[in-house]
PDB file of N, CA and C in Angstrom:
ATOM      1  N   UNK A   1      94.389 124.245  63.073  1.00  0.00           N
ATOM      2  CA  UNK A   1      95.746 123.770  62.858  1.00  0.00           C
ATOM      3  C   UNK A   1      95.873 123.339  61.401  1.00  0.00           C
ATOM      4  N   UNK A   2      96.685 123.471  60.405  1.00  0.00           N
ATOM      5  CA  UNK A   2      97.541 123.646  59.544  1.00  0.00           C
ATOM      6  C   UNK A   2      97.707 122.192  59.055  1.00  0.00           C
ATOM      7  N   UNK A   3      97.802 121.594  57.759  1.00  0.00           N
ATOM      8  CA  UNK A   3      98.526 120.342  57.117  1.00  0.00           C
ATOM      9  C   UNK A   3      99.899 119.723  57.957  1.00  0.00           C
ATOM     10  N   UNK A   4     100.707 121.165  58.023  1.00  0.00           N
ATOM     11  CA  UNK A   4     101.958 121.282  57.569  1.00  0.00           C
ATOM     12  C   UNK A   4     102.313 121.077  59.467  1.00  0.00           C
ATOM     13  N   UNK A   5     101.275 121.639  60.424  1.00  0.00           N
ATOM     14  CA  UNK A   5     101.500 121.851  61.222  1.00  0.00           C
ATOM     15  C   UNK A   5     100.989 120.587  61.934  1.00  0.00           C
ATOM     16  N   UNK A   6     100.337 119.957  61.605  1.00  0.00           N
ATOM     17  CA  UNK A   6      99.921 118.526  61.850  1.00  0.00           C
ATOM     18  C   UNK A   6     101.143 117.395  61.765  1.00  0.00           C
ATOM     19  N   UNK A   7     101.388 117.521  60.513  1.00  0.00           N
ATOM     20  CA  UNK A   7     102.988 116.973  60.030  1.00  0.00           C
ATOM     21  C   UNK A   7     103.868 116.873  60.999  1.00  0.00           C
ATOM     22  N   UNK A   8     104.123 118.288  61.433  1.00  0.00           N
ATOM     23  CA  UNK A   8     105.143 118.740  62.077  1.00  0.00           C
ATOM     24  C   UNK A   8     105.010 117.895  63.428  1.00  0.00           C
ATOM     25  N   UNK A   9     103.643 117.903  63.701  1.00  0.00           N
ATOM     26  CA  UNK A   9     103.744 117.586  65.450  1.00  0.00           C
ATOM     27  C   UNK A   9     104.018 116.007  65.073  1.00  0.00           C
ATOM     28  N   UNK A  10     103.586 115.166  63.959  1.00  0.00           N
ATOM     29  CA  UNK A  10     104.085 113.843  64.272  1.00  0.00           C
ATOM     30  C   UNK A  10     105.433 113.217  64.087  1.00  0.00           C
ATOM     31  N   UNK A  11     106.175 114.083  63.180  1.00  0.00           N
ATOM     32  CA  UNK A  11     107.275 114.220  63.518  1.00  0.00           C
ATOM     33  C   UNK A  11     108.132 113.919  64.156  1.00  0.00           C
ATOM     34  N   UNK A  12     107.337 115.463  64.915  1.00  0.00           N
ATOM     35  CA  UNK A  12     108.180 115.347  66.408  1.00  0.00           C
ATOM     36  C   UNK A  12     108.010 114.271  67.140  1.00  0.00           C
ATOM     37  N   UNK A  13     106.403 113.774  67.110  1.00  0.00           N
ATOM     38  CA  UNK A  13     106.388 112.689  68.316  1.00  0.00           C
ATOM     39  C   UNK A  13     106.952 111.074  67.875  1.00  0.00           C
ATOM     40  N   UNK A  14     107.484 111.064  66.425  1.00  0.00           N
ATOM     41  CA  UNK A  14     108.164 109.712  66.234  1.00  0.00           C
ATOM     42  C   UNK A  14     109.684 109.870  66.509  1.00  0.00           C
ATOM     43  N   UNK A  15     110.411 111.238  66.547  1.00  0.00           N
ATOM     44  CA  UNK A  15     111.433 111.713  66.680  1.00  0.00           C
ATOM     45  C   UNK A  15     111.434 111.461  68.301  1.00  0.00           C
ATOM     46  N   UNK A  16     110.824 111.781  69.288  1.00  0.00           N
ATOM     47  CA  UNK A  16     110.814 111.471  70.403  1.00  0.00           C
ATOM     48  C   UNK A  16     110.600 110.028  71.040  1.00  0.00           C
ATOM     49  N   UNK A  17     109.654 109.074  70.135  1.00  0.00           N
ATOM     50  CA  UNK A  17     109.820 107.904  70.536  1.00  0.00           C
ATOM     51  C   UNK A  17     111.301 106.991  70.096  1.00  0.00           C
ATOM     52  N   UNK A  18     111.776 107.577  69.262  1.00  0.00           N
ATOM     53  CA  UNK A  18     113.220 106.774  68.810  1.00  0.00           C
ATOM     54  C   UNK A  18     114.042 107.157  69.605  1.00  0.00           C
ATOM     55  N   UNK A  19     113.760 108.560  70.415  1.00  0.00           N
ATOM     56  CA  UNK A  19     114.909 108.456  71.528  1.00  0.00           C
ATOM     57  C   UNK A  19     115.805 109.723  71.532  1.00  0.00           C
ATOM     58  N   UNK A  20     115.643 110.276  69.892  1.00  0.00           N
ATOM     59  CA  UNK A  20     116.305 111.389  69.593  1.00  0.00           C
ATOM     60  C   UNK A  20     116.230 112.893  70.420  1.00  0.00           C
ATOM     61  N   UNK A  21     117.364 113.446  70.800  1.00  0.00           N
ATOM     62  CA  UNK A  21     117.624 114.483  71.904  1.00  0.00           C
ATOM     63  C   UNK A  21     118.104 115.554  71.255  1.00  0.00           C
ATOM     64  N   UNK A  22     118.520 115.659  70.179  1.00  0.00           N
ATOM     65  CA  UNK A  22     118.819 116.825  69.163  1.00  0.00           C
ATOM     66  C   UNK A  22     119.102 116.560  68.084  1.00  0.00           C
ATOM     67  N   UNK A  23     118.495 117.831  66.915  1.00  0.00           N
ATOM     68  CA  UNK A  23     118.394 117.714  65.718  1.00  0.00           C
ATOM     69  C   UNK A  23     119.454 119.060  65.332  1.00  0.00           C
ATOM     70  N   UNK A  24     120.130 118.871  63.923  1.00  0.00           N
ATOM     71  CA  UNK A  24     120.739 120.111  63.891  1.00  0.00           C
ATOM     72  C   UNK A  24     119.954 120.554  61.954  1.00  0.00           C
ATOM     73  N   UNK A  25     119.763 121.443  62.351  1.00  0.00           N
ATOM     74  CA  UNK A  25     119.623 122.166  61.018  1.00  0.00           C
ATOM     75  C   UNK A  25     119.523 123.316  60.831  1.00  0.00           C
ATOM     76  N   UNK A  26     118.921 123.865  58.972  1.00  0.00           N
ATOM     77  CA  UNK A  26     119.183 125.185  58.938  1.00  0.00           C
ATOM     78  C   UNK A  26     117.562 126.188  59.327  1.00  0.00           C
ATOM     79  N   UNK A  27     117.297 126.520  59.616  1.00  0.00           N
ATOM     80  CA  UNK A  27     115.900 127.353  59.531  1.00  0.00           C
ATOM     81  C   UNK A  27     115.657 127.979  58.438  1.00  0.00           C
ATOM     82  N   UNK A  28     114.569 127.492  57.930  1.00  0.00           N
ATOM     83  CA  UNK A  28     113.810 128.416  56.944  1.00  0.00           C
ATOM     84  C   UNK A  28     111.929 128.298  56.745  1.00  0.00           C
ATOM     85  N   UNK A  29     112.115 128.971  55.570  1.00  0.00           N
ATOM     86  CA  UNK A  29     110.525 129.490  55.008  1.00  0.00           C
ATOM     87  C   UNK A  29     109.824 128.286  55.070  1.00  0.00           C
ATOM     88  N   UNK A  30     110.276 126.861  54.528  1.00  0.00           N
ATOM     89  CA  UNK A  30     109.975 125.412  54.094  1.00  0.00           C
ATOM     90  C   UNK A  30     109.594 124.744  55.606  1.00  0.00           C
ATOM     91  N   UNK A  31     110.293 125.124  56.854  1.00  0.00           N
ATOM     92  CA  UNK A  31     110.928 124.509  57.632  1.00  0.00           C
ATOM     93  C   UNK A  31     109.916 125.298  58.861  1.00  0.00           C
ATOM     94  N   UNK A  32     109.526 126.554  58.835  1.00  0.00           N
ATOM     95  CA  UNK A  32     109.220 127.184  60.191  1.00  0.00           C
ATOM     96  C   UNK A  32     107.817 125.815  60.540  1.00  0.00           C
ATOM     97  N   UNK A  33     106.935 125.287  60.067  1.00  0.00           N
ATOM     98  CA  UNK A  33     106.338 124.711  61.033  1.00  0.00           C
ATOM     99  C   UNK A  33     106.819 123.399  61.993  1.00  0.00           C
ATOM    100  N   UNK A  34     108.108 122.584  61.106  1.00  0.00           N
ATOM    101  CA  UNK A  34     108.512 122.073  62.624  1.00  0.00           C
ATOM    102  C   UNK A  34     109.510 122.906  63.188  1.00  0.00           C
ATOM    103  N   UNK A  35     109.924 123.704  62.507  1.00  0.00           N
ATOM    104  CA  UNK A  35     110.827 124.758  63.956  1.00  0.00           C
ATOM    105  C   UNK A  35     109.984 125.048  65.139  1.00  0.00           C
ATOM    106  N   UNK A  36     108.801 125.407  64.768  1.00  0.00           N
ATOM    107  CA  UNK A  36     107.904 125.701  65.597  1.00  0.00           C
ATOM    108  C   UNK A  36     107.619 124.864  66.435  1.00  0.00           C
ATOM    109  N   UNK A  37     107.514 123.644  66.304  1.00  0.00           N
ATOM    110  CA  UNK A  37     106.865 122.103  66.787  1.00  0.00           C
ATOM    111  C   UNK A  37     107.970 121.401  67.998  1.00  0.00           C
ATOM    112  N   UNK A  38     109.356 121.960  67.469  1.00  0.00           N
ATOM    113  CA  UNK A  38     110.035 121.532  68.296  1.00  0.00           C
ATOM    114  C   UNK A  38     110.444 122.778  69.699  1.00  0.00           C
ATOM    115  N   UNK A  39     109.773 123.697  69.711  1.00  0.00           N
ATOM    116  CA  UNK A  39     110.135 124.415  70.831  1.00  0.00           C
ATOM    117  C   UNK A  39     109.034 123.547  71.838  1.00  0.00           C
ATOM    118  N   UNK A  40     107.702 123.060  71.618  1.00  0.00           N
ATOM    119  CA  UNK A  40     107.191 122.018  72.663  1.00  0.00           C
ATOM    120  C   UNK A  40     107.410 120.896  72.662  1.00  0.00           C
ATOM    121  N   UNK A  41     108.646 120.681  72.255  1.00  0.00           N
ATOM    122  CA  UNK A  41     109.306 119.614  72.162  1.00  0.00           C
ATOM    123  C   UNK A  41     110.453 119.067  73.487  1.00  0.00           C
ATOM    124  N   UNK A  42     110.462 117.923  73.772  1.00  0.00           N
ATOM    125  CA  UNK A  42     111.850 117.749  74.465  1.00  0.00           C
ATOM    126  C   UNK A  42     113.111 117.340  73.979  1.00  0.00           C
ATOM    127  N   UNK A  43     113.234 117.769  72.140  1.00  0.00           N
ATOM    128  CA  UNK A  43     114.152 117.974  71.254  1.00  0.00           C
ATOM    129  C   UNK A  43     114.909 119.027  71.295  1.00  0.00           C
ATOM    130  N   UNK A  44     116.486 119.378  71.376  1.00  0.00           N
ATOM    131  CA  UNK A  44     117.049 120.294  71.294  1.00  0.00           C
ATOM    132  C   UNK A  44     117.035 120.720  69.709  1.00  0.00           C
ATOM    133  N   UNK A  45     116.909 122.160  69.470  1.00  0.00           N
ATOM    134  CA  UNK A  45     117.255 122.000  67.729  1.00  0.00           C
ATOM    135  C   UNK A  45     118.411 122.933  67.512  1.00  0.00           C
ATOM    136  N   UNK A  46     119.471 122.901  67.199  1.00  0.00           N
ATOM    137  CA  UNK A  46     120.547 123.146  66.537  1.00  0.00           C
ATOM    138  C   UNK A  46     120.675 123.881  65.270  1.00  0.00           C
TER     139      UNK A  46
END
């Protein structure tokens, strides 16, 4: 597993302890490892 992809998963899991249910943004090159992070996520992404 990856820097970026490490990152990504904690992220997600402080994004999930605050409660948050969807994120909206744009997808890109910068961005695919938490795009990625949030499909095992119980985050909607937008």
């Amino acid at each position: 597993m990856s820097n970026s992809n490490l990152c990504a998963n904690q992220v997600i899991h402080f994004l999930e302890a605050q409660g948050v249910e969807c994120v909206f943004g744009i997808p890109g090159g910068h961005t695919l490892s938490l795009n990625d992070a949030f499909i095992d996520s119980s985050i909607k992404f937008v």
